[in-house]
C-alpha atoms as a PDB file:
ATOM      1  CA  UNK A   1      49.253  67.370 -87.350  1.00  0.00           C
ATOM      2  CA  UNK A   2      50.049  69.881 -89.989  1.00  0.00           C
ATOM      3  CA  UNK A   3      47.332  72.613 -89.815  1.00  0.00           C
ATOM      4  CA  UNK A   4      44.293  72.302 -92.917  1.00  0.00           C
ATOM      5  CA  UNK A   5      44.962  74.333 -96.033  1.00  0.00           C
ATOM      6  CA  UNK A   6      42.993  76.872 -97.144  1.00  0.00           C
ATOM      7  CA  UNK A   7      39.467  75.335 -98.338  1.00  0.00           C
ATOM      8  CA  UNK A   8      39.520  75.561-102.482  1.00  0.00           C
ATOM      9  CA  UNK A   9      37.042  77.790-104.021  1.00  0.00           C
ATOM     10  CA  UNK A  10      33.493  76.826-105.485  1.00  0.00           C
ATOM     11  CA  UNK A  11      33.402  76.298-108.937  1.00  0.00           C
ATOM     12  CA  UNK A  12      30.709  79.307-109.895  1.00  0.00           C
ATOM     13  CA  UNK A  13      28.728  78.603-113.524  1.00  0.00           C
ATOM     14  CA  UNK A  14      29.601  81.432-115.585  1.00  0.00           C
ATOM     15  CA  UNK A  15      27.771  82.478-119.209  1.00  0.00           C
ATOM     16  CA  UNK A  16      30.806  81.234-120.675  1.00  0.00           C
ATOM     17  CA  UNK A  17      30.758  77.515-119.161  1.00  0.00           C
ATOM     18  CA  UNK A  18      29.612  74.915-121.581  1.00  0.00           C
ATOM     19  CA  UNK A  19      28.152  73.311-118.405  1.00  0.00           C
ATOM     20  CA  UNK A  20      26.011  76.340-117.400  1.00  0.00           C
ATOM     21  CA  UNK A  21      25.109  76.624-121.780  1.00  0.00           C
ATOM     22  CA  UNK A  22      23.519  73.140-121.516  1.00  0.00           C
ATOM     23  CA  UNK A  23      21.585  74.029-118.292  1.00  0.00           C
ATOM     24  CA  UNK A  24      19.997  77.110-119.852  1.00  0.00           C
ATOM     25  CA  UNK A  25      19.337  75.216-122.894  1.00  0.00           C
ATOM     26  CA  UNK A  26      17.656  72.213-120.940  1.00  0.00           C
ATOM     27  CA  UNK A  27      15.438  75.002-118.662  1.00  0.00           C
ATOM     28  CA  UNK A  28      14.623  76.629-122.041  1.00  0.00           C
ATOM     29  CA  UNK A  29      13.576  73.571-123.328  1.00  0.00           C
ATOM     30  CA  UNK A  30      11.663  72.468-120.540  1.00  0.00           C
ATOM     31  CA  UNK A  31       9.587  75.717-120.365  1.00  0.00           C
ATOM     32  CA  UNK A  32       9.153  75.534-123.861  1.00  0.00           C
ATOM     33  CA  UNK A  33       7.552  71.989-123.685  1.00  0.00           C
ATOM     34  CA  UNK A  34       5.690  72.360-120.983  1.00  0.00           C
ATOM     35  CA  UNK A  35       4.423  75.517-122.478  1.00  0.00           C
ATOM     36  CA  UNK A  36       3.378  73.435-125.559  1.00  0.00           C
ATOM     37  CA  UNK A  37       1.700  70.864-123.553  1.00  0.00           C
ATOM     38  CA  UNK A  38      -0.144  73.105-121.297  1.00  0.00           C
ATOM     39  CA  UNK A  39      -1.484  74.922-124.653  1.00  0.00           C
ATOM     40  CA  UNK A  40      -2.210  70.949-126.256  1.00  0.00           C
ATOM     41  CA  UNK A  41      -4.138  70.240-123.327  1.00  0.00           C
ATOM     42  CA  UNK A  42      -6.096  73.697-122.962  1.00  0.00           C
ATOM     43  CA  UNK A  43      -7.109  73.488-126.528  1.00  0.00           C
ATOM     44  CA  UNK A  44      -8.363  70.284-126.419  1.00  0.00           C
ATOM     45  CA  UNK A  45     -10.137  70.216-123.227  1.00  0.00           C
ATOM     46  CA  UNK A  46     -11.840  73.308-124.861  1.00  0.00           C
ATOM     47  CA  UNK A  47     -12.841  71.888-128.156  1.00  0.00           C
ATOM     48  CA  UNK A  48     -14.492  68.652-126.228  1.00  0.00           C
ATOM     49  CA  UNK A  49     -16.452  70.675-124.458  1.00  0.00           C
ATOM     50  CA  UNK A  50     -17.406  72.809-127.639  1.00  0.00           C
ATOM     51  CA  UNK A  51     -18.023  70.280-129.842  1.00  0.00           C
ATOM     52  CA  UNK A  52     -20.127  68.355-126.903  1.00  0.00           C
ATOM     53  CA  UNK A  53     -22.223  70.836-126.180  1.00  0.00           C
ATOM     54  CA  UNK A  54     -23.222  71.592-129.829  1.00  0.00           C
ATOM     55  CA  UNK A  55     -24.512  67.613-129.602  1.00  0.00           C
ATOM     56  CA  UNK A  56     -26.150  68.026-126.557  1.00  0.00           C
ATOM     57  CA  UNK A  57     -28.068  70.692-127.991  1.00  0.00           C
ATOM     58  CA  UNK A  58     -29.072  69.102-130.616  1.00  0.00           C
ATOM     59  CA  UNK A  59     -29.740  65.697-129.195  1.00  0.00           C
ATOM     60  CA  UNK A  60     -31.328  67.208-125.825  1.00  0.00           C
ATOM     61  CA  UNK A  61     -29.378  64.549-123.735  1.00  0.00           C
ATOM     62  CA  UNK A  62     -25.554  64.448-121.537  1.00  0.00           C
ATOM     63  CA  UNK A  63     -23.022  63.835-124.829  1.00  0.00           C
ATOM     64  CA  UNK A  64     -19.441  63.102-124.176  1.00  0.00           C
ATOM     65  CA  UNK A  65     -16.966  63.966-126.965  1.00  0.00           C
ATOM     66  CA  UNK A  66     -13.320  63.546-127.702  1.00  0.00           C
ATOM     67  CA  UNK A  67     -10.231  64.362-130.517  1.00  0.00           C
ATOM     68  CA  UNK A  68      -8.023  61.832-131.832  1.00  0.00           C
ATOM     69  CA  UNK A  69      -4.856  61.951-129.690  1.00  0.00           C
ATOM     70  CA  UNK A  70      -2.566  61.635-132.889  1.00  0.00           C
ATOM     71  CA  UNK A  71      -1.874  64.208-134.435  1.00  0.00           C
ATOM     72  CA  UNK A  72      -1.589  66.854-131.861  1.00  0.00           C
ATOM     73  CA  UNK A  73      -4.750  68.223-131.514  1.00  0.00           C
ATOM     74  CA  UNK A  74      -2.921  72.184-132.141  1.00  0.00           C
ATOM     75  CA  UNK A  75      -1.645  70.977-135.078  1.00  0.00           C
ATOM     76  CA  UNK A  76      -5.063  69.222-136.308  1.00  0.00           C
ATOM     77  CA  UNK A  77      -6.434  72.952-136.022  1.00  0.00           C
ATOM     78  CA  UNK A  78      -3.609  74.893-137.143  1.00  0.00           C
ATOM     79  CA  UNK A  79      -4.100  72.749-140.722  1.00  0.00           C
ATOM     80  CA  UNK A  80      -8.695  72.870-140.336  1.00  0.00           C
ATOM     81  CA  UNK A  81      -8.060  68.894-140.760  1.00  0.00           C
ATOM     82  CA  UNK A  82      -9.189  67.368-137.503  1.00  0.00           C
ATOM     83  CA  UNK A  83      -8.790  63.203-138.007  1.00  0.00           C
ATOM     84  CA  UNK A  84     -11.152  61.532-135.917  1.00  0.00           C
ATOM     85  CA  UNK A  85     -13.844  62.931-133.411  1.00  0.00           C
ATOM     86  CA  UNK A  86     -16.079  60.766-131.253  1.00  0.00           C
ATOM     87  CA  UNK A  87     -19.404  61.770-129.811  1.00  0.00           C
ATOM     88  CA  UNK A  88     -21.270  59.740-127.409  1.00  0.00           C
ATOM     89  CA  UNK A  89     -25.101  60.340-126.207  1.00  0.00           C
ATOM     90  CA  UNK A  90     -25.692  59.090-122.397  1.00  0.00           C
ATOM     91  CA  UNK A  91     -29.103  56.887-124.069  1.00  0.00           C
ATOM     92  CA  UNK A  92     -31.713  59.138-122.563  1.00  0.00           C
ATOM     93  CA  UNK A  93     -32.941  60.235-125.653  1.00  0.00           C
ATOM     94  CA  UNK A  94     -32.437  62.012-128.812  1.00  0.00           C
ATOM     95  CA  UNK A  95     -34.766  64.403-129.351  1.00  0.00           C
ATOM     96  CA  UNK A  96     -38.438  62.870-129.526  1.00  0.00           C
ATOM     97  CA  UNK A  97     -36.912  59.275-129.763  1.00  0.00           C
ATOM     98  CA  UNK A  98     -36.409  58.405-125.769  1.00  0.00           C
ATOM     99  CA  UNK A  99     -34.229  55.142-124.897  1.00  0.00           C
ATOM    100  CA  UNK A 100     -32.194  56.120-127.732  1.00  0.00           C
ATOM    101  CA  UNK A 101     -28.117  56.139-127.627  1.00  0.00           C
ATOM    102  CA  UNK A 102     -25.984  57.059-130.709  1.00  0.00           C
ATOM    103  CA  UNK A 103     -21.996  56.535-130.795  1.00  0.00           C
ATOM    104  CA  UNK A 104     -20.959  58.796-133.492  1.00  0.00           C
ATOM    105  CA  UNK A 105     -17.230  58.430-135.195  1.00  0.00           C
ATOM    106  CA  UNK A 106     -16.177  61.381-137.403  1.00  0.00           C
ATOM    107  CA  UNK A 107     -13.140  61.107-139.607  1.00  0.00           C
ATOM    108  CA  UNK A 108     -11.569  63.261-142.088  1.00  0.00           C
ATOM    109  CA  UNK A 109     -12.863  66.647-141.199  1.00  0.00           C
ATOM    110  CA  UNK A 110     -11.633  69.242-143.682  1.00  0.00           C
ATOM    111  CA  UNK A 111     -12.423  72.663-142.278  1.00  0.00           C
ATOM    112  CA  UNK A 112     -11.033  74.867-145.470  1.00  0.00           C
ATOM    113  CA  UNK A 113     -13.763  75.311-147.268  1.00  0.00           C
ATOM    114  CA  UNK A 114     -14.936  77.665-150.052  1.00  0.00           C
ATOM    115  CA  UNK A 115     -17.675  79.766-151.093  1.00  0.00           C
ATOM    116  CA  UNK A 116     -20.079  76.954-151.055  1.00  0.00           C
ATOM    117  CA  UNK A 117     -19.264  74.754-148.028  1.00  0.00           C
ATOM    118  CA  UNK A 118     -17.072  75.711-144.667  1.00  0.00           C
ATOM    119  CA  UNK A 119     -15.710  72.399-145.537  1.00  0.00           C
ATOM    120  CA  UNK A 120     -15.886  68.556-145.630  1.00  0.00           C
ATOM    121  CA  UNK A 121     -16.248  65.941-143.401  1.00  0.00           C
ATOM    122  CA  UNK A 122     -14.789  62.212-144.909  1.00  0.00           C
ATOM    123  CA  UNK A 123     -16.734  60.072-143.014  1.00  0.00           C
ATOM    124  CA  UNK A 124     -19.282  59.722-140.356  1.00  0.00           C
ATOM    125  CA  UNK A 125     -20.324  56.568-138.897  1.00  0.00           C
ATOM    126  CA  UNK A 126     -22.896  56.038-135.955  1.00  0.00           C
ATOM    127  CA  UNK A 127     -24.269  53.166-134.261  1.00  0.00           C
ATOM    128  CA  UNK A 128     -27.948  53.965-132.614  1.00  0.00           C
ATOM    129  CA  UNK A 129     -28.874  51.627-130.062  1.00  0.00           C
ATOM    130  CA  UNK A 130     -32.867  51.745-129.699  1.00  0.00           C
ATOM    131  CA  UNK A 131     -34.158  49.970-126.644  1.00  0.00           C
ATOM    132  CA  UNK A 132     -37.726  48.342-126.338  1.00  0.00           C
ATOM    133  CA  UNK A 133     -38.616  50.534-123.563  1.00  0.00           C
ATOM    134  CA  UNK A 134     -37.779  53.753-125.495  1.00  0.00           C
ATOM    135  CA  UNK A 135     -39.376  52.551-128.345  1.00  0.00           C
ATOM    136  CA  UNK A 136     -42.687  52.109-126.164  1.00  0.00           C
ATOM    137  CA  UNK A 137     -42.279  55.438-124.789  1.00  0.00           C
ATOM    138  CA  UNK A 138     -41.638  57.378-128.107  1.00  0.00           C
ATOM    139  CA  UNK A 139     -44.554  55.723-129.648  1.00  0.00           C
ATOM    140  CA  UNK A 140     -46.840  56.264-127.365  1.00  0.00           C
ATOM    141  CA  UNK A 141     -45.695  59.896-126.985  1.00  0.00           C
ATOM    142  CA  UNK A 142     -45.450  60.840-130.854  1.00  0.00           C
ATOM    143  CA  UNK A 143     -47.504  58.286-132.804  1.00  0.00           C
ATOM    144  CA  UNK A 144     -51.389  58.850-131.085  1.00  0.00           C
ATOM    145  CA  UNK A 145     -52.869  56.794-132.937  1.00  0.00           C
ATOM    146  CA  UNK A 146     -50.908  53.551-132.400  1.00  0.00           C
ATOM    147  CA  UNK A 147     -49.799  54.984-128.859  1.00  0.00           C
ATOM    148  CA  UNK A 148     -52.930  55.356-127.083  1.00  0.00           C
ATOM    149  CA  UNK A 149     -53.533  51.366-126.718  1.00  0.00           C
ATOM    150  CA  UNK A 150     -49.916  50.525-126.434  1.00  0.00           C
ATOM    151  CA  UNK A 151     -49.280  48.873-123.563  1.00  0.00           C
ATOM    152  CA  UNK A 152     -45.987  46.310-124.085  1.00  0.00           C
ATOM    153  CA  UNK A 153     -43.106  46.435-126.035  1.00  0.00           C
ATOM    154  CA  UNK A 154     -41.000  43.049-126.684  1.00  0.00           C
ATOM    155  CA  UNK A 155     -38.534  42.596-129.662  1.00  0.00           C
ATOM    156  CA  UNK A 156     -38.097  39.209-131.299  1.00  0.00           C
ATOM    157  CA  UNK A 157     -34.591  38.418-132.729  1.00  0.00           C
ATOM    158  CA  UNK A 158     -35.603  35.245-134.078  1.00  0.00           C
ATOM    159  CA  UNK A 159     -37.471  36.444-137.412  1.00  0.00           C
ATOM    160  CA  UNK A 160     -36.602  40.681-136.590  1.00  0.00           C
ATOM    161  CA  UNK A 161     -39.981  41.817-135.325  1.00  0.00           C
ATOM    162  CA  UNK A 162     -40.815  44.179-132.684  1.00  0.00           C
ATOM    163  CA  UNK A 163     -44.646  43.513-131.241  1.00  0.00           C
ATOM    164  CA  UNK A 164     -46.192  46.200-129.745  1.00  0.00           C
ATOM    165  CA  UNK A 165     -48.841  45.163-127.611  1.00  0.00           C
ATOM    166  CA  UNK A 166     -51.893  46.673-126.103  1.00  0.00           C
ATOM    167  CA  UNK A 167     -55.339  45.984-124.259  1.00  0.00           C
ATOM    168  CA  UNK A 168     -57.274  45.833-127.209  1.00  0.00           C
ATOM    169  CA  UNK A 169     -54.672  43.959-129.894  1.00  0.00           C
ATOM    170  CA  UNK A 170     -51.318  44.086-131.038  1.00  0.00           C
ATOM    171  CA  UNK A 171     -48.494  45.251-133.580  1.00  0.00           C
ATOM    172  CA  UNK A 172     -46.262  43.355-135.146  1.00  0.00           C
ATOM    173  CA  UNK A 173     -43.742  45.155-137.271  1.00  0.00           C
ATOM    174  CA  UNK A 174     -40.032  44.257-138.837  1.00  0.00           C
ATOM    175  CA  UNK A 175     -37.862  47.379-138.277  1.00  0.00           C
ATOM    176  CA  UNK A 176     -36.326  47.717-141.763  1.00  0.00           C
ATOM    177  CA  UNK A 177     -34.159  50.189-144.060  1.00  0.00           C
ATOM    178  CA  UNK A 178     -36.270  51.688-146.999  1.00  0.00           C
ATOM    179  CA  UNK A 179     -35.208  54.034-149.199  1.00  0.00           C
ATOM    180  CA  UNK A 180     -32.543  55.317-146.654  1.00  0.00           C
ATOM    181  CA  UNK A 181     -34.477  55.578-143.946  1.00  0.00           C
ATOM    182  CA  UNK A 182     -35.271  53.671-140.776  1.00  0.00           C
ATOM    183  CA  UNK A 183     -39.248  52.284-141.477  1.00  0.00           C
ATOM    184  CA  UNK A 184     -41.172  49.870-139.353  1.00  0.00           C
ATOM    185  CA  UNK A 185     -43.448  48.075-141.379  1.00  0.00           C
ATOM    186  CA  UNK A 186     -46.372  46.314-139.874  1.00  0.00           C
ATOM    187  CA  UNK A 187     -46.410  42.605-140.231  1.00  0.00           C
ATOM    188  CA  UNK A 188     -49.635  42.085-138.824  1.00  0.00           C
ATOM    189  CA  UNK A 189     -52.190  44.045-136.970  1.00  0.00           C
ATOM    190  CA  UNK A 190     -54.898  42.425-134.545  1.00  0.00           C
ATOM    191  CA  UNK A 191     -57.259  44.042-132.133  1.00  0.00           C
ATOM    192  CA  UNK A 192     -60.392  42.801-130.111  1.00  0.00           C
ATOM    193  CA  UNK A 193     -60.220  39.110-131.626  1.00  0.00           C
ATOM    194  CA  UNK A 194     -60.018  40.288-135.395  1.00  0.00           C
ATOM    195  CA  UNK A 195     -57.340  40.609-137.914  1.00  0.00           C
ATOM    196  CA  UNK A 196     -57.337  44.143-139.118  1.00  0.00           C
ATOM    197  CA  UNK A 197     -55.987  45.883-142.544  1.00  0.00           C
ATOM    198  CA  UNK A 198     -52.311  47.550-142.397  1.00  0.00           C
ATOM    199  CA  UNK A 199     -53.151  50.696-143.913  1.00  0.00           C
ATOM    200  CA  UNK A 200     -55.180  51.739-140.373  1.00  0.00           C
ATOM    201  CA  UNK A 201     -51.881  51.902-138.988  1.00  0.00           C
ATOM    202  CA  UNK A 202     -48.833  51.953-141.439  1.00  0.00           C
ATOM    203  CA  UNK A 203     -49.308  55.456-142.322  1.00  0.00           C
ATOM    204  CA  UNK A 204     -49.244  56.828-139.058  1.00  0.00           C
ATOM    205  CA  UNK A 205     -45.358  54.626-138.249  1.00  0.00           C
ATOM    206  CA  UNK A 206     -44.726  55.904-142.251  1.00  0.00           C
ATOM    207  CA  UNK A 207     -44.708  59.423-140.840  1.00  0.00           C
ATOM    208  CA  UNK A 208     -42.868  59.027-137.658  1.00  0.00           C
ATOM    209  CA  UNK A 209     -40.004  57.445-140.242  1.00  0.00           C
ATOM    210  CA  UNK A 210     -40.002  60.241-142.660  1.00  0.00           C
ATOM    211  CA  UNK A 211     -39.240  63.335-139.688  1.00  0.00           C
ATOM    212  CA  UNK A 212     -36.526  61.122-138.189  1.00  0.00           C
ATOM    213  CA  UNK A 213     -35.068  61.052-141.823  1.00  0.00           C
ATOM    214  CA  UNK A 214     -35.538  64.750-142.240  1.00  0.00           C
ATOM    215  CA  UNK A 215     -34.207  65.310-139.130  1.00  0.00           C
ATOM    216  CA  UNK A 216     -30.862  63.845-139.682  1.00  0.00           C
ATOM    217  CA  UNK A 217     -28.773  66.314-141.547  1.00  0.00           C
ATOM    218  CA  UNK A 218     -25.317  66.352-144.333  1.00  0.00           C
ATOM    219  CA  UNK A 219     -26.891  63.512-145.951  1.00  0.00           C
ATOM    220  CA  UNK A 220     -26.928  60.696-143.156  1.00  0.00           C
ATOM    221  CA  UNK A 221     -28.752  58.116-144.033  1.00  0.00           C
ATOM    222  CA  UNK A 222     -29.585  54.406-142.634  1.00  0.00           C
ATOM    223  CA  UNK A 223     -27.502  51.648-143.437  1.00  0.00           C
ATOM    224  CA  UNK A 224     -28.872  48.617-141.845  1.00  0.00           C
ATOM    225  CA  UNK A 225     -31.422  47.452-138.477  1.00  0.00           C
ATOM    226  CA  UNK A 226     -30.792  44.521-136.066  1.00  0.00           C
ATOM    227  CA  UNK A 227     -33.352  43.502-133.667  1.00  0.00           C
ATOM    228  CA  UNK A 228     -31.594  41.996-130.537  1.00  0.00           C
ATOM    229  CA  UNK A 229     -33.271  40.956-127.294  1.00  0.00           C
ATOM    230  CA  UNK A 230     -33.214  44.298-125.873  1.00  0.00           C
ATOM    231  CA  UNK A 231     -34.414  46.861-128.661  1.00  0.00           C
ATOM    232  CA  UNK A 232     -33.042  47.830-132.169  1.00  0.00           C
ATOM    233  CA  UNK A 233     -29.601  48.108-133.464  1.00  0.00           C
ATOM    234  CA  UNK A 234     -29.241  50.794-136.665  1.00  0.00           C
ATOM    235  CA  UNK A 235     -26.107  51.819-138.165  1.00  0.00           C
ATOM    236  CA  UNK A 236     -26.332  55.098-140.022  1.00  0.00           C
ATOM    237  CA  UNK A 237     -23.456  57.041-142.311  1.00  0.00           C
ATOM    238  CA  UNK A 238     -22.448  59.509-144.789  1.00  0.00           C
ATOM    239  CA  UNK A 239     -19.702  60.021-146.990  1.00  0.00           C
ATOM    240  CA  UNK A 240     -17.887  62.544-148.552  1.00  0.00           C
ATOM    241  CA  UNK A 241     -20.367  65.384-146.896  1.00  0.00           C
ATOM    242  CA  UNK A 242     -20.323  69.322-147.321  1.00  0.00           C
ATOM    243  CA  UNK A 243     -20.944  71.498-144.549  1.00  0.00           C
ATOM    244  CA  UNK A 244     -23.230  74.004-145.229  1.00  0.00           C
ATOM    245  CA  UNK A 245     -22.048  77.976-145.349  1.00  0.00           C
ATOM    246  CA  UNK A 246     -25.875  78.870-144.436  1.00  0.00           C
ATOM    247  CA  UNK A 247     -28.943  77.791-142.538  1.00  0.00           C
ATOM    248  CA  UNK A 248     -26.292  76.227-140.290  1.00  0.00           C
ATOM    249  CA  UNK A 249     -28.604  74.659-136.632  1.00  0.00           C
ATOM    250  CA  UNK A 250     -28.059  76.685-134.186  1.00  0.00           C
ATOM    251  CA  UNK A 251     -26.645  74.567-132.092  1.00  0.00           C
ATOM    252  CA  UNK A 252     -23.429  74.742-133.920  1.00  0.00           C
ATOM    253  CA  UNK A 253     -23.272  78.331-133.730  1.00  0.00           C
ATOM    254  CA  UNK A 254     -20.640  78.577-131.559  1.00  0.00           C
ATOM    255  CA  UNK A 255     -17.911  75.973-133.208  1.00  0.00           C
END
């Protein structure tokens, strides 16, 4: 057998090669994305968590919230022009009204403002789901006069009346949209056998209405009410809103 040849030499990658060019190019590249990604990911995890915990605060419950996945949330706030934002509440409450859960959608937020507004926001749409429960545990909590015989809650779809009932008589009212705001207007009012005037009660719901308008800032308003078999349904919106330079809630301090 002839003896085996000297064993050829292993090709080395030199700077030179085109072979070892594309390599460097596809590790520079791959750095370089996964750089970018890392960042993408960072800054959004962090803005979620700012921008729920600015809800939280001001809804006092567990608020989930999330960026639109298109564009790229780095570019979104390169630009101040973030495209969609959802907020969720866990249903808890928000603020004095317990049982309550909003799902908030936020589009078109234009952060580059001017010397009157740190911006614009497009379009904000929320749907607040109000069950009969909470309902009977904000009244009786914020509205004395009404809450100290309240005993029941029950919702009927049929004619969209809510009856709040009680040892000594009931409530009937039709959850309604006046003016802008969310209203429940008594239908009829009955205690101890007799059939009693509106205006003993009406006021007293009237005023509950008007500080869950006031609370309710950039011009969000009610929309429409649904009673289901469950509680109330309420959308609420604005459009085409300026965010204040001053006398911003503190609970937005830190966006």
């Amino acid at each position: 057998m002839p003896a085996p040849g000297p064993a050829e030499p292993k090709r080395r990658l030199r700077l030179g090669d085109p072979l070892s060019i594309m390599l460097i190019l596809v590790i520079v590249v791959a750095v370089v994305v996964a750089g970018i990604i890392a960042a993408e990911l960072y800054a959004r995890n962090t803005a979620d968590k700012k921008v729920a915990e600015a809800a939280q605060c001001v809804a006092q419950d567990n608020v989930t919230a999330s960026f639109s996945v298109m564009p790229p949330f780095l570019w979104q706030h390169i630009n101040g022009h973030y495209t969609n934002i959802t907020v969720s509440t866990a249903g808890n409450q928000i603020k004095s009204a317990k049982g309550m859960k909003a799902v908030v959608s936020i589009n078109d937020v234009d952060l580059n403002g001017d010397a009157n507004s740190k911006g614009t926001i497009g379009a904000l749409d929320a749907t607040i789901t109000w069950t009969a429960t909470g309902i009977q545990q904000t009244v009786q909590d914020s509205i004395p006069v009404v809450g100290s015989f309240l005993g029941n809650v029950t919702t009927k779809p049929s004619d969209g009346t809510i009856s709040l009932d009680g040892t000594f008589g009931s409530i009937v009212a039709k959850p309604q949209v006046t003016n802008n705001k969310l209203t429940l207007q008594v239908v009829s009012l009955s205690g101890l056998g007799f059939t009693l005037p509106s205006e003993s009660v009406q006021p007293a719901l009237d005023g509950f209405s008007d500080k869950l308008a006031n609370d309710l800032p950039l011009g969000i308003h009610a929309d429409s009410v649904q009673v289901t078999d469950s509680g109330v349904v309420a959308h609420f919106s604005t459009r085409n809103a300026k965010i204040p330079v001053a006398n911003v809630d503190p609970c937005f301090a830190g966006l």
